[in-house]
Protein backbone atom coordinates (compact mmCIF):
# COMPACT_ATOMS: atom_id res chain seq x y z
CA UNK A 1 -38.36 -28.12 -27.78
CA UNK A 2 -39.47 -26.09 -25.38
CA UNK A 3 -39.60 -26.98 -21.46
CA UNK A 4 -43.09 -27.44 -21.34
CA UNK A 5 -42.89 -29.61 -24.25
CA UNK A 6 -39.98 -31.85 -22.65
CA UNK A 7 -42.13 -31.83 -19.41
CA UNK A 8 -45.23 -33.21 -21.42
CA UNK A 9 -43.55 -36.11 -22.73
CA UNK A 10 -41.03 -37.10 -20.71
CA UNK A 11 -44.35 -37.30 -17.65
CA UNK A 12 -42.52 -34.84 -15.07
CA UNK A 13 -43.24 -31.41 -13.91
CA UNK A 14 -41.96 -27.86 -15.61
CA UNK A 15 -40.70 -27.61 -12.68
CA UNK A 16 -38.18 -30.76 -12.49
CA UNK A 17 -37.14 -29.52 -16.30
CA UNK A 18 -36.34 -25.88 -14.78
CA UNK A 19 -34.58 -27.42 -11.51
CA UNK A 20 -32.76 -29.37 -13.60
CA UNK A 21 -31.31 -26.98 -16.05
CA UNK A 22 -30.51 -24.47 -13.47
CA UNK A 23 -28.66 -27.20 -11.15
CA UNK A 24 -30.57 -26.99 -8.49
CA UNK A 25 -31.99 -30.50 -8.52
CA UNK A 26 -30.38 -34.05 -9.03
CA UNK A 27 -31.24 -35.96 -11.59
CA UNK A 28 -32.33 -39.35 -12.08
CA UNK A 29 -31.37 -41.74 -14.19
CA UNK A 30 -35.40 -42.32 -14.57
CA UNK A 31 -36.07 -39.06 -15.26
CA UNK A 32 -32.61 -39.07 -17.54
CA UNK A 33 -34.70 -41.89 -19.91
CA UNK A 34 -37.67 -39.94 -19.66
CA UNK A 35 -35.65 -37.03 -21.12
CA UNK A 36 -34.06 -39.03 -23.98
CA UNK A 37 -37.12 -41.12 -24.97
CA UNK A 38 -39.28 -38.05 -25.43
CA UNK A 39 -36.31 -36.76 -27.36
CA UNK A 40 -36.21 -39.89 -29.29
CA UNK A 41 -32.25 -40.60 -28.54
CA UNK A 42 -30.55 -42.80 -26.44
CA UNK A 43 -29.47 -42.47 -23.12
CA UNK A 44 -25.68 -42.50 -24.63
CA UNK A 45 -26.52 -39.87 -26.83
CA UNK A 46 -28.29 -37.72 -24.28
CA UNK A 47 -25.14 -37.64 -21.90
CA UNK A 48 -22.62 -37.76 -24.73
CA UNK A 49 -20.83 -34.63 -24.11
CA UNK A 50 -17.22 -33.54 -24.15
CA UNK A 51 -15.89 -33.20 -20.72
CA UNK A 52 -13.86 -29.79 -19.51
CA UNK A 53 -9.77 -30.48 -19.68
CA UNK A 54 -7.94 -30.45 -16.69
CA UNK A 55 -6.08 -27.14 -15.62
């Protein structure tokens, strides 16, 4: 899917997608639900992701 796509259905701006992905913009957990009903997953599965091991 490309950005534009996500945009489209998830109702938010290029933009917000690009800010996003690049860290240079917080997330909310609206926009979050946006992202993983235009996906068609859950929230859970959205942020399911491993998480970096201590050093």
């Amino acid at each position: 899917m490309s950005q534009q796509e996500l945009a489209d259905l998830a109702d938010v701006a290029k933009i917000t997608v690009q800010r996003i992905e690049n860290a240079k913009f917080t997330v909310t957990l609206g926009v979050l639900i946006s992202f993983a009903n235009a996906m068609e997953i859950s929230l859970s599965e959205l942020l399911d992701f491993p998480l970096p091991k201590d050093s």
